[in-house]
Protein backbone atom coordinates (compact mmCIF):
# COMPACT_ATOMS: atom_id res chain seq x y z
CA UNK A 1 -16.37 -12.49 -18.22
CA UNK A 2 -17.23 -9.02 -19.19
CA UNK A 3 -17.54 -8.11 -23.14
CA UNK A 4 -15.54 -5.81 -24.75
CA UNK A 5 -18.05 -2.71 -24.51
CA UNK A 6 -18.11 -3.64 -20.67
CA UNK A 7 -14.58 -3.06 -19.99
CA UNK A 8 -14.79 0.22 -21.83
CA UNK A 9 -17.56 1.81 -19.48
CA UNK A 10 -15.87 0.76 -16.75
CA UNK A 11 -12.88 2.80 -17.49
CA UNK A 12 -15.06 5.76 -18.85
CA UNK A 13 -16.62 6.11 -14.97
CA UNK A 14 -13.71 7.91 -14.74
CA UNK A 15 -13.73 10.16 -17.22
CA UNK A 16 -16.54 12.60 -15.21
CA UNK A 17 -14.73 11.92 -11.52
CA UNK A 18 -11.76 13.73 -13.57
CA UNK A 19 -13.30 15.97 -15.10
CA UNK A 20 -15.44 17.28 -11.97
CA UNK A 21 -12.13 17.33 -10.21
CA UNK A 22 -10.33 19.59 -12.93
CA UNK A 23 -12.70 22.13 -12.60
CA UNK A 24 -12.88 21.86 -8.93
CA UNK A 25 -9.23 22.77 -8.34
CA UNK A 26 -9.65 25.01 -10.49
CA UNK A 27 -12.60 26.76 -8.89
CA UNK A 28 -11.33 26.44 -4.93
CA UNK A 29 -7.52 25.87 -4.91
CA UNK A 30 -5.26 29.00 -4.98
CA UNK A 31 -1.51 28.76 -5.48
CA UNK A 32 0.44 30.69 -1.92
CA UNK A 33 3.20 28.68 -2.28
CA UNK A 34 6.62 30.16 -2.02
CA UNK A 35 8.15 29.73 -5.59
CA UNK A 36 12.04 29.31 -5.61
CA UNK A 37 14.01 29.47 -8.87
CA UNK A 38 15.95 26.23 -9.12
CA UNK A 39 17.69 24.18 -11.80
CA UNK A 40 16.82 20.75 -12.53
CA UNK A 41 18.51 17.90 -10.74
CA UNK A 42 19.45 15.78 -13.49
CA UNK A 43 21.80 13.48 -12.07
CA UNK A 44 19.55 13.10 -8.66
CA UNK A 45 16.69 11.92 -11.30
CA UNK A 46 18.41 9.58 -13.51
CA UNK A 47 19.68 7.28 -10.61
CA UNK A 48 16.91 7.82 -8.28
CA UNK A 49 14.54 6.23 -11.33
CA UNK A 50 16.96 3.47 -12.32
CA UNK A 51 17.78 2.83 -8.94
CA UNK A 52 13.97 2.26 -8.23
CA UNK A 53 12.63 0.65 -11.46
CA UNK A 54 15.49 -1.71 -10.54
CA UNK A 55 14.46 -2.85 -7.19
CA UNK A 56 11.00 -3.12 -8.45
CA UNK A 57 11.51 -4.84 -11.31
CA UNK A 58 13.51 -7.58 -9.07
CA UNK A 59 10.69 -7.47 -6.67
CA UNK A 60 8.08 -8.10 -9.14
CA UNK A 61 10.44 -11.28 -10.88
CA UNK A 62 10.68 -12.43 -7.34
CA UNK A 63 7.35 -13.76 -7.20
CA UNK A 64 7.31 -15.90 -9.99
CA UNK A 65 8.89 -19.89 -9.57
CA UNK A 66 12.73 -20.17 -10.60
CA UNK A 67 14.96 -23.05 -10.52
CA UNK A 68 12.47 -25.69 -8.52
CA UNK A 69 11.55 -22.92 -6.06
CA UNK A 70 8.40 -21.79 -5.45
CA UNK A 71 9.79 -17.88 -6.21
CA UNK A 72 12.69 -16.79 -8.07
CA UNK A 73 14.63 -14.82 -5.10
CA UNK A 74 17.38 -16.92 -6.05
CA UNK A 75 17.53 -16.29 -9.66
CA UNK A 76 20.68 -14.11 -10.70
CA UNK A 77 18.76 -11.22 -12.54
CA UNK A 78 16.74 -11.18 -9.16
CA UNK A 79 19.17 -11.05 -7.55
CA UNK A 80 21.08 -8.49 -9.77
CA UNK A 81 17.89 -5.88 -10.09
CA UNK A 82 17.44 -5.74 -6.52
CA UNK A 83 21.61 -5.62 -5.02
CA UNK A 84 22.52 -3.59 -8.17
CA UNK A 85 19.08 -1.10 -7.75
CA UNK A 86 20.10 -0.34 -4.18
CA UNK A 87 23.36 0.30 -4.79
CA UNK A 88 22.01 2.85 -7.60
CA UNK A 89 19.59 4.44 -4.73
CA UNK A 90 22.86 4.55 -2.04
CA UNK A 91 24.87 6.80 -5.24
CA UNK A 92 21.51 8.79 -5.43
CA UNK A 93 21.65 9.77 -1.71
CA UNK A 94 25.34 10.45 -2.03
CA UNK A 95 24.70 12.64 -5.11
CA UNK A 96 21.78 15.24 -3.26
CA UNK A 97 24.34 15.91 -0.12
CA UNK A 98 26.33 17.20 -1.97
CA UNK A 99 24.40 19.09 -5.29
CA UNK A 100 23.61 22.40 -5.00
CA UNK A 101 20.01 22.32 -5.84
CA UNK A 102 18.98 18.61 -4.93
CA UNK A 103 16.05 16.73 -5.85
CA UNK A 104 15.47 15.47 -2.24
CA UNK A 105 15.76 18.37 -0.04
CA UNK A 106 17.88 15.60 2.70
CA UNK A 107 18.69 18.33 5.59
CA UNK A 108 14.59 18.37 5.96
CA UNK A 109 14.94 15.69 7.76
CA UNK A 110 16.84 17.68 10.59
CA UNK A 111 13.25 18.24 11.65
CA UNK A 112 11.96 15.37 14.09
CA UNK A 113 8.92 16.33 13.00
CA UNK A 114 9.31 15.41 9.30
CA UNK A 115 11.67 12.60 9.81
CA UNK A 116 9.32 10.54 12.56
CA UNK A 117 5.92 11.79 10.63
CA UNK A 118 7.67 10.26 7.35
CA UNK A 119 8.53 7.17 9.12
CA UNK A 120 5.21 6.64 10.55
CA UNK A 121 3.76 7.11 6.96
CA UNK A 122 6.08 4.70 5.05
CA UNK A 123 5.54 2.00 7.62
CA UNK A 124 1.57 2.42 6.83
CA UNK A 125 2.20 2.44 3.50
CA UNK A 126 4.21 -1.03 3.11
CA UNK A 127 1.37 -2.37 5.57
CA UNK A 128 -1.58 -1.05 3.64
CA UNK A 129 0.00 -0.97 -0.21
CA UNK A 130 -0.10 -5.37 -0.61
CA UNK A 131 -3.11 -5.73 2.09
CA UNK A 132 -5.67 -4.81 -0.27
CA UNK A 133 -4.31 -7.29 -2.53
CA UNK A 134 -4.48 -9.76 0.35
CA UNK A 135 -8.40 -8.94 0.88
CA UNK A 136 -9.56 -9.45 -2.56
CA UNK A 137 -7.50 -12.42 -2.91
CA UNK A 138 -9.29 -13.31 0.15
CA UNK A 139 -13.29 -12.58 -1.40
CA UNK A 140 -12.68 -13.42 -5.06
CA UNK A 141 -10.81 -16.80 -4.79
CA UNK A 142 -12.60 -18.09 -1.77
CA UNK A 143 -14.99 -16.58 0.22
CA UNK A 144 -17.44 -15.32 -2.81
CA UNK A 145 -17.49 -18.21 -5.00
CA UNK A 146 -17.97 -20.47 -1.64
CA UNK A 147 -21.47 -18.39 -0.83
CA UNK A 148 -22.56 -18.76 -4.38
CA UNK A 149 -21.19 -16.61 -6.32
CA UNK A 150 -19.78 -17.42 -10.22
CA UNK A 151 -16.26 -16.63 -10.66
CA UNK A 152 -17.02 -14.02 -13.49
CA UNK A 153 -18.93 -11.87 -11.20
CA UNK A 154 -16.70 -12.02 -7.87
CA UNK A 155 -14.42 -9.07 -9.43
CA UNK A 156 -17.70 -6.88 -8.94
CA UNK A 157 -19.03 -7.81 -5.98
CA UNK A 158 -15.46 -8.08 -3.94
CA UNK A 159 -15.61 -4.69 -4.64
CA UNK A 160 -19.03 -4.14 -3.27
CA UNK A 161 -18.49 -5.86 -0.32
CA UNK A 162 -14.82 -3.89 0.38
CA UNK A 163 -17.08 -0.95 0.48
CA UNK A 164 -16.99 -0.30 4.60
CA UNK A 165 -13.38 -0.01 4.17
CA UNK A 166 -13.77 3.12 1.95
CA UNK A 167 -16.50 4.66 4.24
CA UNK A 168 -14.51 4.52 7.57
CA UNK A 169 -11.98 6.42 5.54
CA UNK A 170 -13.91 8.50 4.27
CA UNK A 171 -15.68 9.78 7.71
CA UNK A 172 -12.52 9.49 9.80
CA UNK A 173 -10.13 11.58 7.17
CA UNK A 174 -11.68 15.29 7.94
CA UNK A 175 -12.96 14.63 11.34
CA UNK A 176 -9.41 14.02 12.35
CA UNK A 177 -7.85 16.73 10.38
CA UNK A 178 -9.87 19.53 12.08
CA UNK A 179 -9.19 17.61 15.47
CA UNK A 180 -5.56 17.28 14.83
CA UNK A 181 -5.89 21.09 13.80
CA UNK A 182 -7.10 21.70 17.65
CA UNK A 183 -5.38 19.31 20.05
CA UNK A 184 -2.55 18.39 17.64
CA UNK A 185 -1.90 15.34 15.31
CA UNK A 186 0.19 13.17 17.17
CA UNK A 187 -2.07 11.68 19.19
CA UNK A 188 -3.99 10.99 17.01
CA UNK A 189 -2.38 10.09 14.56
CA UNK A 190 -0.68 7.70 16.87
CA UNK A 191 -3.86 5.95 18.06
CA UNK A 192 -4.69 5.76 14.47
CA UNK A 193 -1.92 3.21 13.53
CA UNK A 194 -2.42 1.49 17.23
CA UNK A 195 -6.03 0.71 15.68
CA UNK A 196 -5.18 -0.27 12.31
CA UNK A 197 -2.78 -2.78 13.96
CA UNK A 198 -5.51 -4.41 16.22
CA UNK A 199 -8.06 -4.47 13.30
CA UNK A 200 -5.24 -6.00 11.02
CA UNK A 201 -4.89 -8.62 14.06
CA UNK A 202 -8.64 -9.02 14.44
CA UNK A 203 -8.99 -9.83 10.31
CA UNK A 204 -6.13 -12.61 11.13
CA UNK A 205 -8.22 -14.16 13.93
CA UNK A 206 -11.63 -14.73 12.02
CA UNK A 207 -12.01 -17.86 10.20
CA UNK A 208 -11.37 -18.15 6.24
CA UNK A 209 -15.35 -18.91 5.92
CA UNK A 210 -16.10 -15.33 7.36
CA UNK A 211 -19.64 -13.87 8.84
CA UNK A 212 -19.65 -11.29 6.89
CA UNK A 213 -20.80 -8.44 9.58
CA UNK A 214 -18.01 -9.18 11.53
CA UNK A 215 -15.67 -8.82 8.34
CA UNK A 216 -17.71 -5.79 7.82
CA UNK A 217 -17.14 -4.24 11.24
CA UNK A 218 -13.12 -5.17 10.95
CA UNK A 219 -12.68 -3.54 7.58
CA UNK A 220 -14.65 -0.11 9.05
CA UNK A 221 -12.51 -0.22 11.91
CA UNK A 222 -9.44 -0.31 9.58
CA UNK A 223 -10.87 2.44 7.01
CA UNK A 224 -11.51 4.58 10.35
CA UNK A 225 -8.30 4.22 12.08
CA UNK A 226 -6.22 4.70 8.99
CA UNK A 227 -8.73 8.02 8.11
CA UNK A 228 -7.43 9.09 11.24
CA UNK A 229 -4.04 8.78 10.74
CA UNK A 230 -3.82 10.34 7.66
CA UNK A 231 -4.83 14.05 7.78
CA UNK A 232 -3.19 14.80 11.11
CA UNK A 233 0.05 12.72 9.80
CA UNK A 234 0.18 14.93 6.74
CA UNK A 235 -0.91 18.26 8.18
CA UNK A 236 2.35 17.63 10.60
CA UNK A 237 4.91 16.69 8.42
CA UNK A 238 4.11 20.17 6.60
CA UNK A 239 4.00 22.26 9.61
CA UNK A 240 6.92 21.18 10.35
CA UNK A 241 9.09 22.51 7.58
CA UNK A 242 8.78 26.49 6.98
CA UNK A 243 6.81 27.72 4.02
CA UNK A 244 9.36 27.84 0.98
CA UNK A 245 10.02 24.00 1.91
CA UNK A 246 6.24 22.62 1.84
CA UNK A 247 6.47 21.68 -2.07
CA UNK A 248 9.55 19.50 -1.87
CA UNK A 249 8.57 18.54 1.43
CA UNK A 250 5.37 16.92 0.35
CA UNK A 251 6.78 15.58 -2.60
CA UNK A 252 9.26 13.39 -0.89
CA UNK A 253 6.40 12.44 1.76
CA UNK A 254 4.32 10.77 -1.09
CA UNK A 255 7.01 9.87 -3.05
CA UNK A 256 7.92 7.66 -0.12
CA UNK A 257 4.01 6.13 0.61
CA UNK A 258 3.79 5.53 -3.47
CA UNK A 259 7.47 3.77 -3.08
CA UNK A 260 6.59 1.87 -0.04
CA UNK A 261 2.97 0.37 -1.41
CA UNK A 262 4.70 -1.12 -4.41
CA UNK A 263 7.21 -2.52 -2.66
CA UNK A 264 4.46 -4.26 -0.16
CA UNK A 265 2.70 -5.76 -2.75
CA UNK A 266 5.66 -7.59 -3.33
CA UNK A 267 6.20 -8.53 0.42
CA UNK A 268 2.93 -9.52 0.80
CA UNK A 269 2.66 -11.77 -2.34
CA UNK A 270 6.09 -13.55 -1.17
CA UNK A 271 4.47 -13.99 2.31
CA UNK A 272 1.15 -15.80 1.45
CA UNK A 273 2.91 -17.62 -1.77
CA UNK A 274 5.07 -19.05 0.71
CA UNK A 275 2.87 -20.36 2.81
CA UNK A 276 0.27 -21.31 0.17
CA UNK A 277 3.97 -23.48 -1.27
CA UNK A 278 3.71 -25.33 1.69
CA UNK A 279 0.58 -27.01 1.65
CA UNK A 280 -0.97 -26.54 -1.80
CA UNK A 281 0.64 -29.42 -3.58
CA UNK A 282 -0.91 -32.06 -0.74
CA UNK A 283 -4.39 -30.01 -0.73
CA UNK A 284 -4.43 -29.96 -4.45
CA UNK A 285 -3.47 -33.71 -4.51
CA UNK A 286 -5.84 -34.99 -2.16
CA UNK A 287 -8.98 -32.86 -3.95
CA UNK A 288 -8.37 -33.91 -7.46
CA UNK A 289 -7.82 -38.13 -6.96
CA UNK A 290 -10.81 -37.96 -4.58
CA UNK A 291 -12.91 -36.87 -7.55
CA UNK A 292 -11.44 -39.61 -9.50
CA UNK A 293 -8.43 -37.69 -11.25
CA UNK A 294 -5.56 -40.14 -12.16
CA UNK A 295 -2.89 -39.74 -9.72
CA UNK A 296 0.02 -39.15 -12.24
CA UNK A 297 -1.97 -36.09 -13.70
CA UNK A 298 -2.74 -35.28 -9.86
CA UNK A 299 0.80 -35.35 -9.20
CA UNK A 300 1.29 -32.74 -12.44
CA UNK A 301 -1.38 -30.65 -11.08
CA UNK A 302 -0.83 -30.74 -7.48
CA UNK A 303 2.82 -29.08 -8.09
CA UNK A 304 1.35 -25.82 -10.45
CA UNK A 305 3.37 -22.51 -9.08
CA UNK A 306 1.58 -21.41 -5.94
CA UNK A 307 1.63 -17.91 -7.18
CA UNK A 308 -0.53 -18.79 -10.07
CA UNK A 309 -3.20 -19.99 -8.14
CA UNK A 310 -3.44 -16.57 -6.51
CA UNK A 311 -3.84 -14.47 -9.69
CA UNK A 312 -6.02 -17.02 -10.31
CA UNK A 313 -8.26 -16.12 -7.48
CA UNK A 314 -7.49 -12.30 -8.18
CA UNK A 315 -8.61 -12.54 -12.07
CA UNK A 316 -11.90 -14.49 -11.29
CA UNK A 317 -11.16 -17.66 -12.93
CA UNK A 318 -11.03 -21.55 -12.19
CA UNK A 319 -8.16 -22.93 -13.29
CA UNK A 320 -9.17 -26.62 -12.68
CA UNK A 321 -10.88 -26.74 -16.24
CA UNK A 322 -7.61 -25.53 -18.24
CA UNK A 323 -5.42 -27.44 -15.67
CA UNK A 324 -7.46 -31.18 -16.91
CA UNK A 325 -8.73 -30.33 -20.13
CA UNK A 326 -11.66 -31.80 -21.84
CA UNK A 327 -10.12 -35.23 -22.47
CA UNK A 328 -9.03 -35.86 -18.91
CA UNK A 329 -13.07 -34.49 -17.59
CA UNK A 330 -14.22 -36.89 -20.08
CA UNK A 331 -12.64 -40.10 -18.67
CA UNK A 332 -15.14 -42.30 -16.70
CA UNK A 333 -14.74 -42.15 -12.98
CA UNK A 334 -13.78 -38.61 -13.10
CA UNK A 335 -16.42 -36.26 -11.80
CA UNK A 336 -16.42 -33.21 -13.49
CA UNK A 337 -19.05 -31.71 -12.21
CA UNK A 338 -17.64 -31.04 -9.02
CA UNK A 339 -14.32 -30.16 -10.27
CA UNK A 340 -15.72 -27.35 -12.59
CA UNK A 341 -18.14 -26.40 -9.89
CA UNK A 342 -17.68 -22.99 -8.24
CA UNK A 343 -16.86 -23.89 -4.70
CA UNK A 344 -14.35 -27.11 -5.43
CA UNK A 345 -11.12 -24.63 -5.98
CA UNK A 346 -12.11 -22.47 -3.42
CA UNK A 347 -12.47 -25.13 -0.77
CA UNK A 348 -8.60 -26.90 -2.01
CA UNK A 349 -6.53 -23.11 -1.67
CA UNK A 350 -8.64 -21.83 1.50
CA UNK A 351 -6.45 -23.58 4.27
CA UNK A 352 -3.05 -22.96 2.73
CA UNK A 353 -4.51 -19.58 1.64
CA UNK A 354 -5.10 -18.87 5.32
CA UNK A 355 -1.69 -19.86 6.51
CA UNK A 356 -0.13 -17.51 4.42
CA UNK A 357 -2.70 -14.78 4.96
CA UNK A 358 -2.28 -14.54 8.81
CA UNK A 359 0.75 -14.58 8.32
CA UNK A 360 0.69 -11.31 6.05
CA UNK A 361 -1.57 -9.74 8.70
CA UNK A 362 0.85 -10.25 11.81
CA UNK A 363 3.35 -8.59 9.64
CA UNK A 364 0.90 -5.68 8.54
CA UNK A 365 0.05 -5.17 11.86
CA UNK A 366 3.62 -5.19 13.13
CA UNK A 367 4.47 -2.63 10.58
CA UNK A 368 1.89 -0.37 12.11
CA UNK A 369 2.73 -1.02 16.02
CA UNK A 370 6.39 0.28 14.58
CA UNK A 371 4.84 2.86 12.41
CA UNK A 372 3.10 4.52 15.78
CA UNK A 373 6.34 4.05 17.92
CA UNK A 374 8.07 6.61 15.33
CA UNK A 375 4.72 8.82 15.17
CA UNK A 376 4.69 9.33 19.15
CA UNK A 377 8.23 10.20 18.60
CA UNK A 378 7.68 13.28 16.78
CA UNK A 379 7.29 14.90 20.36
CA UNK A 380 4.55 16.96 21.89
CA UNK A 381 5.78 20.11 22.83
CA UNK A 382 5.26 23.37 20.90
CA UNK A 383 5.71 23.07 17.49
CA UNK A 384 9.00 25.51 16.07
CA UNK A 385 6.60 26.72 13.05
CA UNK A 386 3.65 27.51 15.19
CA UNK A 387 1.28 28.76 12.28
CA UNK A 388 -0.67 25.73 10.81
CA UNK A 389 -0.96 26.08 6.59
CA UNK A 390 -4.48 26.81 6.75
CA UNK A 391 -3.06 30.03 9.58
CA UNK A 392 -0.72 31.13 7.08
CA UNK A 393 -3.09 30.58 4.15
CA UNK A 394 -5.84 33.27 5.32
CA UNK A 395 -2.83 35.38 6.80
CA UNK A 396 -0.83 35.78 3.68
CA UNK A 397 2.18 34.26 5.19
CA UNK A 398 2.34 30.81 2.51
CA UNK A 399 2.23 33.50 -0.27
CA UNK A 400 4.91 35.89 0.81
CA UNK A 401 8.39 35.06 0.69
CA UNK A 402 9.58 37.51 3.29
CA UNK A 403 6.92 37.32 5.87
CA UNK A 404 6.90 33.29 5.60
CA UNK A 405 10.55 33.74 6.25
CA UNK A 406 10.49 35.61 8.88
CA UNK A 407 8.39 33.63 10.55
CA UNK A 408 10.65 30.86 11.03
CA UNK A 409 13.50 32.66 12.48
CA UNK A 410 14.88 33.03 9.08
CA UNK A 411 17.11 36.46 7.90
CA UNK A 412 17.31 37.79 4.99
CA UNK A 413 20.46 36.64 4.51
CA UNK A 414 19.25 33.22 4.29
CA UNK A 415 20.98 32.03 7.55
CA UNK A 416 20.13 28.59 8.32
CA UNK A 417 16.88 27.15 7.14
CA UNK A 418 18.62 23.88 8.74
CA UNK A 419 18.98 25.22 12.39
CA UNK A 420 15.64 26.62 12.16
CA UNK A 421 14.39 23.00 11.21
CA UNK A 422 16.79 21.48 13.92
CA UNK A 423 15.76 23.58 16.76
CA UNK A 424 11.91 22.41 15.73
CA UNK A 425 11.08 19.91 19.03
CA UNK A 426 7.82 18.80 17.53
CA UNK A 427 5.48 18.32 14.90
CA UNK A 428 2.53 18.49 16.96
């Protein structure tokens, strides 16, 4: 395991990525926004954050074992976070239709274009949010320490290996912006989530025991397709909306990814702890008294929660030595070399792993065939506010109240920001 000093440089790599980025806005970014004097939305905030820290808290009790069962979705303060949070969050939409300066702008979403673009992004979200989870689960508990690797160092290099995933983002993100900027986003922003889907069902199809180039290729092909959703996705939502509305606009829009990944991590831990409940206890049984384990401590063993199997996998330890102790690995007949070896827990959790991890793909990539039914839905005819940001950037238009206003079909006695919004056909 890493020492203390370790830990601490790891966190102080990003201390200069900060730092480079303060300046950097600083240096390039220029505020032509439309500024708006409004009062704060106190009621709007105090349920919206119970409401949520509710759900989430029940979501994140869900996972652990309650009552005999393998997760506590039964457990009354489960059960009472989660009904009692979304009650809490039905109040909060009750409370901004009808306060005068809202926290959630709501009639934004008379736009098709904001509504179907925020769709499309909250369905990526809950497929991508738990996924990563899922993938280094997937390198860390099995497929690193089965090709060698000690269980102290697979944090690292599942990392490493991840890498592709970062670079197909990283090359498809501006290319499809500027593209999107040409022939429109929602095209492409539509084929984008059409490809994430079939990488997501490609990743399900490969075996546990990967070659990694073809793991490789997947994970590039999911980094690209989701680069190219991105950009165009969020350069439509904001042209849809007219330039006073961009701030709360894009607010909600990330508010509702950053909502949406938490709450997947949470889906996707309940999916593959369910199927890892299925199977583990008879895996875990079978390994241990073949290596000469007693079969009532088997028995103990064999029925551990499922879920903390997985976080150990995702914390890079084997838990077989704490699970037997030194007394039992002492006993004659029991062989404790291969039980503490690197590859023995790996090889026990890898089939029920997998059950429960194609499972969690099919879903992902469900979520994303859904996600780019709502993005071709934004429409493709001609766009209501046809001046992209960038347009109204270099033309002054983001920074002037009057002229930004008057270029959505807005008067100056404020007349109907929400007609202008509903007569908006497209995003595109």
């Amino acid at each position: 395991m890493l020492a203390p000093i370790e830990w601490r440089l790891v966190f102080l790599v990003s201390v200069p990525v900060g730092l480079f980025g303060t300046v950097w806005a600083a240096l390039k970014l220029r505020d032509s926004g439309v500024r708006n004097q409004a009062s704060i939305d106190w009621f709007g905030n105090f349920t919206f954050a119970i409401g949520l820290i509710a759900l989430l808290t029940g979501i994140v009790y869900g996972l652990q074992p309650y009552g005999g069962h393998a997760m506590g979705w039964t457990s009354p303060f489960v059960l009472s976070c989660i009904i009692g949070g979304l009650i809490v969050l039905v109040v909060f939409v009750l409370i901004e239709l009808r306060v005068k300066e809202p926290m959630f702008q709501l009639h934004l979403f008379n736009s098709r274009g904001f509504a179907m673009g925020n769709v499309a992004g909250l369905m990526l979200a809950l497929a991508r949010g738990g996924l990563q989870f899922m993938l280094i689960i997937w390198l860390q508990g099995i497929w690193l320490p089965e090709h060698g690797y000690s269980f102290a160092r697979t944090p690292l290099w599942a990392g490493i290996y991840m890498v592709p995933l970062t670079v197909g983002f990283f090359i498809a993100g501006p290319v499809s912006g500027r593209l999107a900027d040409r022939h429109g986003a929602r095209n492409f922003a539509t084929l984008g989530l059409v490809l994430t889907g079939v990488s997501l069902i490609g990743l399900q199809a490969i075996p546990i025991n990967f070659s990694y180039p073809v793991f490789a290729g997947l994970l590039l092909l999911v980094g690209l397709s989701m680069g190219l959703f991105a950009a165009p996705n969020t350069s439509a939502v904001m042209n849809s909306l007219p330039a006073n509305q961009r701030g709360a606009g894009g607010a909600m829009l990330n508010t509702f990814q950053n909502s949406a990944s938490v709450l997947s991590i949470g889906f996707f831990f309940t999916v593959i702890t369910l199927g890892l409940a299925t199977s583990l206890p008879h895996s875990l049984f079978a390994g241990l008294t073949a290596q000469g384990v007693p079969a009532a401590q088997a028995t103990a063993i064999s029925h551990i929660p499922a879920i903390g199997s997985l976080f150990s996998a995702f914390l890079g330890i084997n838990p077989i030595q704490t699970l037997l102790g030194a007394h039992l690995l002492a006993q004659p007949g029991v062989h404790a070399s291969v039980l503490l070896g690197r590859s023995f827990f790996p090889s026990l959790i890898a089939s029920p792993f997998a059950k429960g991890l194609h499972m969690a793909f099919l879903a992902a990539a469900g979520m994303c065939f859904i996600g780019a039914v709502f993005s071709w839905m934004r429409g493709g005819g001609v766009q209501h506010h046809v001046h992209s940001m960038s347009a109204e950037t270099e033309e002054g238009l983001a920074g002037v109240g009057d002229i930004a206003m008057a270029e959505v079909g807005v008067g100056s006695a404020g007349t109907g920001i929400e007609s202008s919004l509903t007569e908006a056909p497209s995003s595109d």
